[in-house]
Protein backbone atom coordinates (compact mmCIF):
# COMPACT_ATOMS: atom_id res chain seq x y z
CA UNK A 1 161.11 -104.11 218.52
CA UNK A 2 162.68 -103.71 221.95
CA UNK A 3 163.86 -100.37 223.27
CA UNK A 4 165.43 -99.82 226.79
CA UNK A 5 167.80 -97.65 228.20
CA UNK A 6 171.36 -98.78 230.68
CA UNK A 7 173.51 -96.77 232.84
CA UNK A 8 177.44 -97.57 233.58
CA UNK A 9 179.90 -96.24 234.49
CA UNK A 10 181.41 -96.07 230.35
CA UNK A 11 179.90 -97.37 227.16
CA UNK A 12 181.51 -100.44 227.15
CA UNK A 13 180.08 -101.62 230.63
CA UNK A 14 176.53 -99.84 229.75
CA UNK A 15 176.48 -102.08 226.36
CA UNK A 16 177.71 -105.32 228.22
CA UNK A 17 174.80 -105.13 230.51
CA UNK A 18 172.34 -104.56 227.67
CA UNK A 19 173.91 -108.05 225.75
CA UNK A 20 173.62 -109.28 229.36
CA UNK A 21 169.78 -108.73 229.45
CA UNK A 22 168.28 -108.73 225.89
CA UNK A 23 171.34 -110.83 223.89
CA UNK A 24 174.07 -110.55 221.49
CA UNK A 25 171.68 -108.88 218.85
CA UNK A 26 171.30 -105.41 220.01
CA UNK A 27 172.00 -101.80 218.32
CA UNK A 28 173.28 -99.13 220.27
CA UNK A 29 170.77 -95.95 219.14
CA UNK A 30 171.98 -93.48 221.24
CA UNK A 31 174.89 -92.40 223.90
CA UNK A 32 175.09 -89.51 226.81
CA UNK A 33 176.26 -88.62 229.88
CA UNK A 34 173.91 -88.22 233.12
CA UNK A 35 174.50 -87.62 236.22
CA UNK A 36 173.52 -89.27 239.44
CA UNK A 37 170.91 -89.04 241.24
CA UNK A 38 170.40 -88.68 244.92
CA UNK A 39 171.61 -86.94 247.95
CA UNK A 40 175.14 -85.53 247.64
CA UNK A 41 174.58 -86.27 244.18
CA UNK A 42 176.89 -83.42 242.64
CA UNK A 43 179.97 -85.41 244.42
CA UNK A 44 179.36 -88.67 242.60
CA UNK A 45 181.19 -89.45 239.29
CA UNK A 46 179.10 -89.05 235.68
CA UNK A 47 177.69 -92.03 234.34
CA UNK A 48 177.24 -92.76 230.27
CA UNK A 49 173.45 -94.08 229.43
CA UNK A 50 172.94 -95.84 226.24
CA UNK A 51 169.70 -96.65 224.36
CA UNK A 52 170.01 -100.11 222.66
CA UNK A 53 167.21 -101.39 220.21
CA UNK A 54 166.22 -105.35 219.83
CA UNK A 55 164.39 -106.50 216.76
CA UNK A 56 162.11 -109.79 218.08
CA UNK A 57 162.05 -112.54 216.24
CA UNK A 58 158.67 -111.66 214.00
CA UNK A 59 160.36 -108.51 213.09
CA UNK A 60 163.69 -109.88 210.86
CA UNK A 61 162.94 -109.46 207.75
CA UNK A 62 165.02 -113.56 206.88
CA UNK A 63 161.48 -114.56 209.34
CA UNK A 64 159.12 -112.82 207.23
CA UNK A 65 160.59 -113.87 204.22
CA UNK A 66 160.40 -117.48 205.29
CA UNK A 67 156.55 -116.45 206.59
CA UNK A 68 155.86 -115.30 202.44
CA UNK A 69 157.90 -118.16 200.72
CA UNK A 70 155.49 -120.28 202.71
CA UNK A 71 152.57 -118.53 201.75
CA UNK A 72 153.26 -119.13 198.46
CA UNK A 73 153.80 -122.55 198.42
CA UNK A 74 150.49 -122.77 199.80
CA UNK A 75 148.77 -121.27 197.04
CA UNK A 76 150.53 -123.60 194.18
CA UNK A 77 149.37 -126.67 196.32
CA UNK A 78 145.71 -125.40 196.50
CA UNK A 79 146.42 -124.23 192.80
CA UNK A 80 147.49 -127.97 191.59
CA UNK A 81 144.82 -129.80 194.03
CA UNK A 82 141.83 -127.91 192.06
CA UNK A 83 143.23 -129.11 188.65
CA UNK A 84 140.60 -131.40 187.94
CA UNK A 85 140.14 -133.80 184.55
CA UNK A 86 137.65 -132.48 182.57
CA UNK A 87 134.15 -134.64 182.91
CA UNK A 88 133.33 -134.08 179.38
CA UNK A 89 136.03 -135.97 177.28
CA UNK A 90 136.41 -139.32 176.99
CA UNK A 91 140.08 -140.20 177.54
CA UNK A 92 139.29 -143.41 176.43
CA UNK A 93 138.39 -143.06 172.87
CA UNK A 94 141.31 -143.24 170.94
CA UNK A 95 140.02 -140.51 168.05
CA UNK A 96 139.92 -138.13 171.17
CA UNK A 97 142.76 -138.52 172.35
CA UNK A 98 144.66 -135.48 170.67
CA UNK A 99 141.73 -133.36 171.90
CA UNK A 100 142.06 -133.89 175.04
CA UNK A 101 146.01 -133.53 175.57
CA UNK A 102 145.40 -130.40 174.03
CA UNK A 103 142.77 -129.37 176.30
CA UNK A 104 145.22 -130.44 179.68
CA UNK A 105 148.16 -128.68 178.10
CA UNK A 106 145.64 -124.86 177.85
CA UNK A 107 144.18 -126.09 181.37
CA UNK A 108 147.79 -126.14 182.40
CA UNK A 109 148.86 -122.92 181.25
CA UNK A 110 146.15 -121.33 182.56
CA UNK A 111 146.76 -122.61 186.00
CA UNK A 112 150.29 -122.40 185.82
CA UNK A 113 149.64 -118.36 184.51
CA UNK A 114 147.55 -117.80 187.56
CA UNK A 115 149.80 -119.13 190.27
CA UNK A 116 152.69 -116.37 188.74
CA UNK A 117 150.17 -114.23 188.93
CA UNK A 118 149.51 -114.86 192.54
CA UNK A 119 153.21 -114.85 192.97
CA UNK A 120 153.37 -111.97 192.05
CA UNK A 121 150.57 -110.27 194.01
CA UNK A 122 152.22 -112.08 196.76
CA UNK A 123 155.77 -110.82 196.14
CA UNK A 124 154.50 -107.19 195.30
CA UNK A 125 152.39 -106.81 198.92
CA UNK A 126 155.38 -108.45 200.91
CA UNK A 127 157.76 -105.92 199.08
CA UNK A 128 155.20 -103.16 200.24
CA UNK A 129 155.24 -104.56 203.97
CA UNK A 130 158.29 -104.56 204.43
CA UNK A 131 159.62 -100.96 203.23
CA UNK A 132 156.26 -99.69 205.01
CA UNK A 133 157.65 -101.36 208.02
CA UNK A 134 160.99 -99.84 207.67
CA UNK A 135 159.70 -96.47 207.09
CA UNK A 136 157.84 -96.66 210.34
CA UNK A 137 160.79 -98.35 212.39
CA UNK A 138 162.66 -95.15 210.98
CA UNK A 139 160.35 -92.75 211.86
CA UNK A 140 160.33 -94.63 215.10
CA UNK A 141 163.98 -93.85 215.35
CA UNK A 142 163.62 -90.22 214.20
CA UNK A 143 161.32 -89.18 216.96
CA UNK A 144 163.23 -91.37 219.70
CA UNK A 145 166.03 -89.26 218.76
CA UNK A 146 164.44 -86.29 219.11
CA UNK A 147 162.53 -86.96 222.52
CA UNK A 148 166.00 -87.90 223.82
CA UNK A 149 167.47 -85.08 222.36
CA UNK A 150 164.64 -82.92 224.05
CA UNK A 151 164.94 -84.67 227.31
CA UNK A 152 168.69 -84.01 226.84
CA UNK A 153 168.30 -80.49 226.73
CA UNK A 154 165.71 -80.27 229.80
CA UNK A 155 167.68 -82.13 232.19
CA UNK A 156 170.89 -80.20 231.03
CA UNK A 157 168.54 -76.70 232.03
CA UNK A 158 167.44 -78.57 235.14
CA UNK A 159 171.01 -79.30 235.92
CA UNK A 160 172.43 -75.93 235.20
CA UNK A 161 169.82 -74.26 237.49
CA UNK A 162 170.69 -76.54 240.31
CA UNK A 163 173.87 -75.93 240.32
CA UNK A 164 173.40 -72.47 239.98
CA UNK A 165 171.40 -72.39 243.32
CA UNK A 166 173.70 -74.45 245.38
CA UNK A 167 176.26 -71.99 244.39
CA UNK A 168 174.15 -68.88 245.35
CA UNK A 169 173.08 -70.71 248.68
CA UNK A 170 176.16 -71.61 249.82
CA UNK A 171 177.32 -67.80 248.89
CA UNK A 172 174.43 -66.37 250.89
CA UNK A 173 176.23 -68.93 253.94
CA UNK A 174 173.45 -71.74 254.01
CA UNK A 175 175.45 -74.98 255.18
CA UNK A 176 176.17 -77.44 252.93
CA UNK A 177 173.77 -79.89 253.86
CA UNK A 178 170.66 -77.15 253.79
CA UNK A 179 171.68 -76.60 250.07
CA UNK A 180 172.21 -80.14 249.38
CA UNK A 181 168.35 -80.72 250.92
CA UNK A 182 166.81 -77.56 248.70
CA UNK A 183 168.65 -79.01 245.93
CA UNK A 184 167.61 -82.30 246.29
CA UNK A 185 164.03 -81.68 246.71
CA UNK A 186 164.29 -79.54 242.81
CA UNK A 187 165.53 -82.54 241.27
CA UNK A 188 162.84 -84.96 242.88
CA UNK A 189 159.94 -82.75 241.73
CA UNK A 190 161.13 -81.88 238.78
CA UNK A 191 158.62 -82.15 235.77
CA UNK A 192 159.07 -82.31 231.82
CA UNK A 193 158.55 -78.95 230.53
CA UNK A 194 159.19 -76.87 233.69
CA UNK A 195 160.87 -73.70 232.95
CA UNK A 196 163.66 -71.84 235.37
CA UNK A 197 161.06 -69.71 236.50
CA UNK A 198 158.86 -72.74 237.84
CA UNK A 199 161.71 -74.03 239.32
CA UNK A 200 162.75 -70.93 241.08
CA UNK A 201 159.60 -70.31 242.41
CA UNK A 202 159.02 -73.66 243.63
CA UNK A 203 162.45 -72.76 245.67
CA UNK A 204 160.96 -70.11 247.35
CA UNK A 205 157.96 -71.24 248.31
CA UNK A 206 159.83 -73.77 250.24
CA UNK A 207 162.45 -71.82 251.82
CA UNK A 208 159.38 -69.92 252.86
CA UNK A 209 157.43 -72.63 253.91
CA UNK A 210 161.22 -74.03 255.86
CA UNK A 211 160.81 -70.75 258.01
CA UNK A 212 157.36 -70.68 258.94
CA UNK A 213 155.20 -67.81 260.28
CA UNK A 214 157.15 -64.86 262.01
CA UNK A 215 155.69 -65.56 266.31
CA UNK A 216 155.68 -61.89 267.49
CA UNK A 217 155.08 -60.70 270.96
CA UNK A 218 151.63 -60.23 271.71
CA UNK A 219 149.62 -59.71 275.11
CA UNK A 220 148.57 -62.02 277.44
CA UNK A 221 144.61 -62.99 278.58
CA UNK A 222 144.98 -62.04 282.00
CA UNK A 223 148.27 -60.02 283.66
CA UNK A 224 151.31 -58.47 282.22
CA UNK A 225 153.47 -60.67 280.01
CA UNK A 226 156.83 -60.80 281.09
CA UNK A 227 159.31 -61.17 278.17
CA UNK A 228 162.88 -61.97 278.94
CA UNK A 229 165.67 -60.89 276.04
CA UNK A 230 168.67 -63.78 276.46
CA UNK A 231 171.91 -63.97 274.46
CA UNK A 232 175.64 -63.48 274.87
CA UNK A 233 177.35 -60.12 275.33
CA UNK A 234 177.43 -57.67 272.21
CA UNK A 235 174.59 -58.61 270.42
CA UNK A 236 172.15 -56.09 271.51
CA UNK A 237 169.55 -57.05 273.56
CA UNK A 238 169.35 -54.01 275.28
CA UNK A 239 168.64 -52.06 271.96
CA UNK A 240 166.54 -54.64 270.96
CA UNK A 241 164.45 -53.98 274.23
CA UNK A 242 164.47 -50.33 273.89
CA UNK A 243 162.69 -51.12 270.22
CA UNK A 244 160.13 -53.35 270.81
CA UNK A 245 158.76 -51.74 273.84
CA UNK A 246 159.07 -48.22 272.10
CA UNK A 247 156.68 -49.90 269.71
CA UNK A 248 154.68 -51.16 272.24
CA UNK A 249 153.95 -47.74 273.84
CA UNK A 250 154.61 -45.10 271.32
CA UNK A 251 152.46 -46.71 268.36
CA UNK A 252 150.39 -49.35 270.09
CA UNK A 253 149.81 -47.41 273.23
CA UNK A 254 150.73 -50.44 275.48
CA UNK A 255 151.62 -50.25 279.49
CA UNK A 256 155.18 -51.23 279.46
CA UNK A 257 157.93 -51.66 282.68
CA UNK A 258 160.94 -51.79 281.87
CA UNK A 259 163.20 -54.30 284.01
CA UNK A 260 166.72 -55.60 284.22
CA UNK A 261 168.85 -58.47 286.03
CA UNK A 262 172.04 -57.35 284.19
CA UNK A 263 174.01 -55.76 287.61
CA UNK A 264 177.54 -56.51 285.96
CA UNK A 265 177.24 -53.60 283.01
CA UNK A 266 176.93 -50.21 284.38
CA UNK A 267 176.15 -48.64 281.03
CA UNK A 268 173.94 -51.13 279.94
CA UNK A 269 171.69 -50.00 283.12
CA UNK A 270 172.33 -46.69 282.24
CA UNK A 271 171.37 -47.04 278.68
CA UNK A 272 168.02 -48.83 279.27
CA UNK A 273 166.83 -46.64 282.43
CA UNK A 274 167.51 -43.06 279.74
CA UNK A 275 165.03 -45.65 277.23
CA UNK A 276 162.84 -46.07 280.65
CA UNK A 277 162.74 -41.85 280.69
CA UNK A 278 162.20 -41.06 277.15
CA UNK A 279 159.08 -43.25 277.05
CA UNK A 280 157.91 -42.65 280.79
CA UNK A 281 157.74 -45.96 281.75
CA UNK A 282 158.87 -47.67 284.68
CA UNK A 283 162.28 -49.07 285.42
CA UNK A 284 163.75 -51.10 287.89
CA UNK A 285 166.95 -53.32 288.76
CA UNK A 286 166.31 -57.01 289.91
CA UNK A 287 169.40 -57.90 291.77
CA UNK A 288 167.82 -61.41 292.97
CA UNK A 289 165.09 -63.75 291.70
CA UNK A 290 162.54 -63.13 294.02
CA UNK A 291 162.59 -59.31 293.64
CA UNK A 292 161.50 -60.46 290.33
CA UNK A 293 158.40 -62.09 291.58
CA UNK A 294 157.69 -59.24 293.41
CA UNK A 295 158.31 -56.00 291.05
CA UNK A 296 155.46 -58.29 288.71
CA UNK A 297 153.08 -58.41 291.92
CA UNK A 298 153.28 -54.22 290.94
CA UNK A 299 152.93 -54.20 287.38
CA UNK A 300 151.05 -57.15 286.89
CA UNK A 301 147.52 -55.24 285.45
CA UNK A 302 150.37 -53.96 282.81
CA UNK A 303 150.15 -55.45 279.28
CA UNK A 304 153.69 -56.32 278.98
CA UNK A 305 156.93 -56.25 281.11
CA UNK A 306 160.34 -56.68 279.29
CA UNK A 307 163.12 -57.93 281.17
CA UNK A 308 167.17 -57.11 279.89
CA UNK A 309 169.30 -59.76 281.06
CA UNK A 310 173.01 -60.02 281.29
CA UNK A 311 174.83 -61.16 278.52
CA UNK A 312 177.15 -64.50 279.43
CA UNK A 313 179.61 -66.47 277.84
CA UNK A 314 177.86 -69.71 277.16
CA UNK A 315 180.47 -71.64 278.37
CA UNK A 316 180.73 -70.08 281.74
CA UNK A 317 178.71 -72.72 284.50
CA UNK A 318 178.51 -69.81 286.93
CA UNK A 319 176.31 -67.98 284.91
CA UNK A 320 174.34 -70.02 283.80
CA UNK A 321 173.10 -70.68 286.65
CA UNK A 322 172.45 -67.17 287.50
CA UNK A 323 170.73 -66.84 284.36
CA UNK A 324 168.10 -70.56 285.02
CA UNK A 325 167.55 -68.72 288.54
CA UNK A 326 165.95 -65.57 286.91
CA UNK A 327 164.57 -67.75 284.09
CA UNK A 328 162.97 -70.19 286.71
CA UNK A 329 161.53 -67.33 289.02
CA UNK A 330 157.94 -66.86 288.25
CA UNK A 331 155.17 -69.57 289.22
CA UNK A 332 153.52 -71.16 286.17
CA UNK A 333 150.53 -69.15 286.19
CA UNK A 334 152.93 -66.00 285.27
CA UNK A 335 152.29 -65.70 281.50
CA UNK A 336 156.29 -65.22 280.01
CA UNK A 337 158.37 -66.18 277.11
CA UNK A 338 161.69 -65.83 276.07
CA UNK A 339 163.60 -64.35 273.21
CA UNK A 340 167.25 -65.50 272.12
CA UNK A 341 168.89 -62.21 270.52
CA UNK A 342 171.37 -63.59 268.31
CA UNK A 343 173.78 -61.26 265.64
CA UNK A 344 173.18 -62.37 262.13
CA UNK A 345 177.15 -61.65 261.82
CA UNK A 346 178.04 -64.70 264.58
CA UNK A 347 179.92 -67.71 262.91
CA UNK A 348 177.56 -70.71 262.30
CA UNK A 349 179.15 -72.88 264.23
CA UNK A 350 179.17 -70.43 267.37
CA UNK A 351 175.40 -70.20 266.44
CA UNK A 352 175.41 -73.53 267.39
CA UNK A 353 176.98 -73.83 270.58
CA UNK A 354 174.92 -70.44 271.77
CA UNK A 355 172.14 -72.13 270.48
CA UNK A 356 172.45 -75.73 272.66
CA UNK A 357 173.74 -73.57 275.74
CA UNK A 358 170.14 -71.74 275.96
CA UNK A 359 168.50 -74.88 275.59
CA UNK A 360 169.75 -76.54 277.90
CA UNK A 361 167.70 -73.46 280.18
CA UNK A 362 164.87 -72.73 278.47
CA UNK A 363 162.91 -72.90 275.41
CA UNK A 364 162.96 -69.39 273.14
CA UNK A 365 162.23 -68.03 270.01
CA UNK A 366 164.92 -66.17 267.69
CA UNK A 367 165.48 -62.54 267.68
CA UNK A 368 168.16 -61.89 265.06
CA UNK A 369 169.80 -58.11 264.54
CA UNK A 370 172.74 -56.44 263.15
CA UNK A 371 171.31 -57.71 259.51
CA UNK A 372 172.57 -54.19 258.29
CA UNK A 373 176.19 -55.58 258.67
CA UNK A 374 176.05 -58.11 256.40
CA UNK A 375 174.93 -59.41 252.66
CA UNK A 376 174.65 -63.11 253.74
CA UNK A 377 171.63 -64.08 255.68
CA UNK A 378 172.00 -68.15 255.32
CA UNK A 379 172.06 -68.29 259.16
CA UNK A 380 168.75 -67.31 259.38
CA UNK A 381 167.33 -70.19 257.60
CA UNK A 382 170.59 -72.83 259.17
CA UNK A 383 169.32 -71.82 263.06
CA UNK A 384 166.01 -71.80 262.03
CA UNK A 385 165.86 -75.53 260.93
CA UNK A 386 168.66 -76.16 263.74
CA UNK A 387 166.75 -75.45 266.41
CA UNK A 388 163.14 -75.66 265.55
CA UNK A 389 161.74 -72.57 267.27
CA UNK A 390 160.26 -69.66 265.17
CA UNK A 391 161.70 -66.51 264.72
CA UNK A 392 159.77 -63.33 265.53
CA UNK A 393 161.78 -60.20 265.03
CA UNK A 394 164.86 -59.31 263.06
CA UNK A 395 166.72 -55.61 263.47
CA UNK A 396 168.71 -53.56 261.07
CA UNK A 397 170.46 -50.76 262.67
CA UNK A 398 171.00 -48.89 265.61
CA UNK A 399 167.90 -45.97 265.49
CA UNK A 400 165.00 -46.63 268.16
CA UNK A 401 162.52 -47.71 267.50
CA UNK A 402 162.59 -47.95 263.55
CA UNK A 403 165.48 -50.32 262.78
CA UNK A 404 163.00 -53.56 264.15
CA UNK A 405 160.28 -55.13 262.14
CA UNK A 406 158.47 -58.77 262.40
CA UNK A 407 160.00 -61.24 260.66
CA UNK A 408 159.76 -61.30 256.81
CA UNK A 409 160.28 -64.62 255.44
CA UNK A 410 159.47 -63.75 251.85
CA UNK A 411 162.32 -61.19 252.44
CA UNK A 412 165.19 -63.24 253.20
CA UNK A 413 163.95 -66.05 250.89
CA UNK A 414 164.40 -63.73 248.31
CA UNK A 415 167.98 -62.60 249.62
CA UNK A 416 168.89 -66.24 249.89
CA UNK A 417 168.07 -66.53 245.99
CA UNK A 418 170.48 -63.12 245.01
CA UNK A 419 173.84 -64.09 243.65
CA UNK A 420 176.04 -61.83 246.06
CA UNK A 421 179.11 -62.83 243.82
């Protein structure tokens, strides 16, 4: 018996291509509808599988009848060729003549009552064959049916959690093509027998594993650190400042200066030297590059030295280049990094062009705040795979310094999985 499955785009074209294959002769055991597989796969059309069952030629039962019709015949032939005339009688003898038809005729019945009875045997074991064999192709059929049923039922769980999570994804503002990946990657590794809860937790570990470890700021070997905070206007990287190097001094007793090169906002200065006060630290405004070099010449046995910078459009040319000049400053040997502060409220596809503008200067990692103003978080996880770099810090409100903390990937994964519907 021959058992395979085909998928079409109806019945009709699912059963030709099974006749195309195994023949004419084929029984149609089972219909459903699946879906595609594949990238993008929730925008492709259903298809129809069927199951279609072959019986080879040793299997009809016309074949096996022919097989025990032949085995019978066999067994009269080697039933006549033993018939033998008897040694003892003398067929020549007239007077015993009579005795010895009489003696062929009972050898003949006896012979002849043997073979039926063979026949019989015969006919009785092939009768037996067959309905065994028929029980067992049913029973064969029975459980088919119910493993298809079963894998029915899993894929249709499988399917409804998928969709489920694209939905919540794309709700929680992860692009399209993130989902369609996450997605995806669920249906590839999917397993008989795993449960919603495997499969959501196998989601989580990998949008944890798609973030990476939090990078947070910590000291240099040898000299101060100098850490610049970059990003467009309004997304506060002064506050931002203001919280990491309270943190620094008030609860890991650090030496922090306090810098900026942001000359254009009056209160921005304002804000950051009354930060500068409150902690008594230093403060100081670089007006030109090489002041910068020289302020670190100062502070340089300090264990870190933040520097505010002015926020830019990142279309504007002009200040850009202010912005590489300050960036580009310190020699080599200067231990630095920067940080891009970016607002967790931005549209994604601002993100982007913020995003590409800093590059073009400098490499960074991600500073994300103002997740207090919003329930969706999916640009977290779209800049994160966008750009490569890690994140180290996301903020939460305005107080200073408590509304900072290192980045929590189990966190957001876990936000990225609510249903904010």
């Amino acid at each position: 018996m021959i058992i395979k499955k085909f998928q079409a785009k109806n019945e009709e074209e699912a059963l030709a291509l099974a006749k195309k294959e195994l023949g004419s002769e084929v029984t149609m055991i089972h219909s459903r509808n699946v879906k595609p597989k594949g990238f993008f796969s929730f925008l492709k059309k259903m298809q129809v599988e069927i199951t279609v069952a072959k019986e080879e030629e040793m299997d009809r039962p016309e074949v096996q009848a022919k097989s025990a019709i032949a085995e019978v015949n066999r067994a009269r032939k080697k039933a006549e060729e033993k018939e033998t005339k008897p040694k003892h009688l003398d067929l020549v003898a007239d007077d015993n003549a009579e005795e010895s038809k009489t003696y062929k005729e009972d050898k003949a019945d006896k012979t002849e009552t043997a073979v039926e009875e063979k026949l019989d045997n015969i006919q009785s074991l092939l009768e037996q064959k067959l309905s065994k064999r028929a029980d067992e192709e049913k029973e064969r059929e029975r459980k088919n049916l119910e493993e298809a049923k079963e894998q029915d039922a899993e894929r249709k769980e499988m399917l409804d959690f998928c969709r489920l999570l694209h939905r919540t994804l794309l709700e929680n503002e992860v692009t399209e093509n993130n989902a369609n990946e996450l997605v995806d990657e669920i249906r590839q590794n999917y397993a008989s027998g795993m449960t919603m809860e495997h499969m959501l937790s196998y989601v989580y570990q990998k949008i944890i594993l798609k973030f990476g470890k939090p990078v947070r700021i910590a000291p240099s070997e040898k000299g101060a650190k100098v850490v610049f905070f970059i990003g467009p206007t309004g997304v506060g990287k002064t506050t931002t400042l203001a919280k990491v190097a309270s943190r620094f001094r008030l609860m890991e007793n650090k030496q922090v200066a306090l810098f900026t090169t942001d000359t254009y906002r009056i209160s921005a200065t304002d804000q950051l030297k009354t930060y500068a006060n409150i902690l008594g630290v230093p403060f100081h405004v670089i007006y030109e590059a090489k002041e910068l070099v020289e302020q670190y010449e100062r502070y340089k046995d300090y264990d870190y030295i933040l520097v505010d910078t002015a926020g830019h459009s990142h279309k504007n040319e002009e200040q850009k280049k202010d912005m590489m000049a300050f960036l580009q400053a310190l020699p080599e040997e200067i231990p630095s990094e920067r940080h891009l502060v970016l607002s967790a409220t931005t549209k994604y596809k601002d993100l982007l062009e913020i995003a590409d503008a800093y590059k073009e200067m400098t490499d960074y990692r991600l500073i994300f705040t103002k997740l207090d103003e919003t329930r969706e978080c999916g640009n977290l996880l779209n800049l994160r795979l966008y750009t490569g770099e890690p994140i180290s810090y996301v903020t939460n409100g305005q107080n200073v310094p408590d509304d900072i903390e290192v980045f929590n990937p189990q966190s957001v994964a876990r936000s990225l999985l609510t249903d904010q519907a």
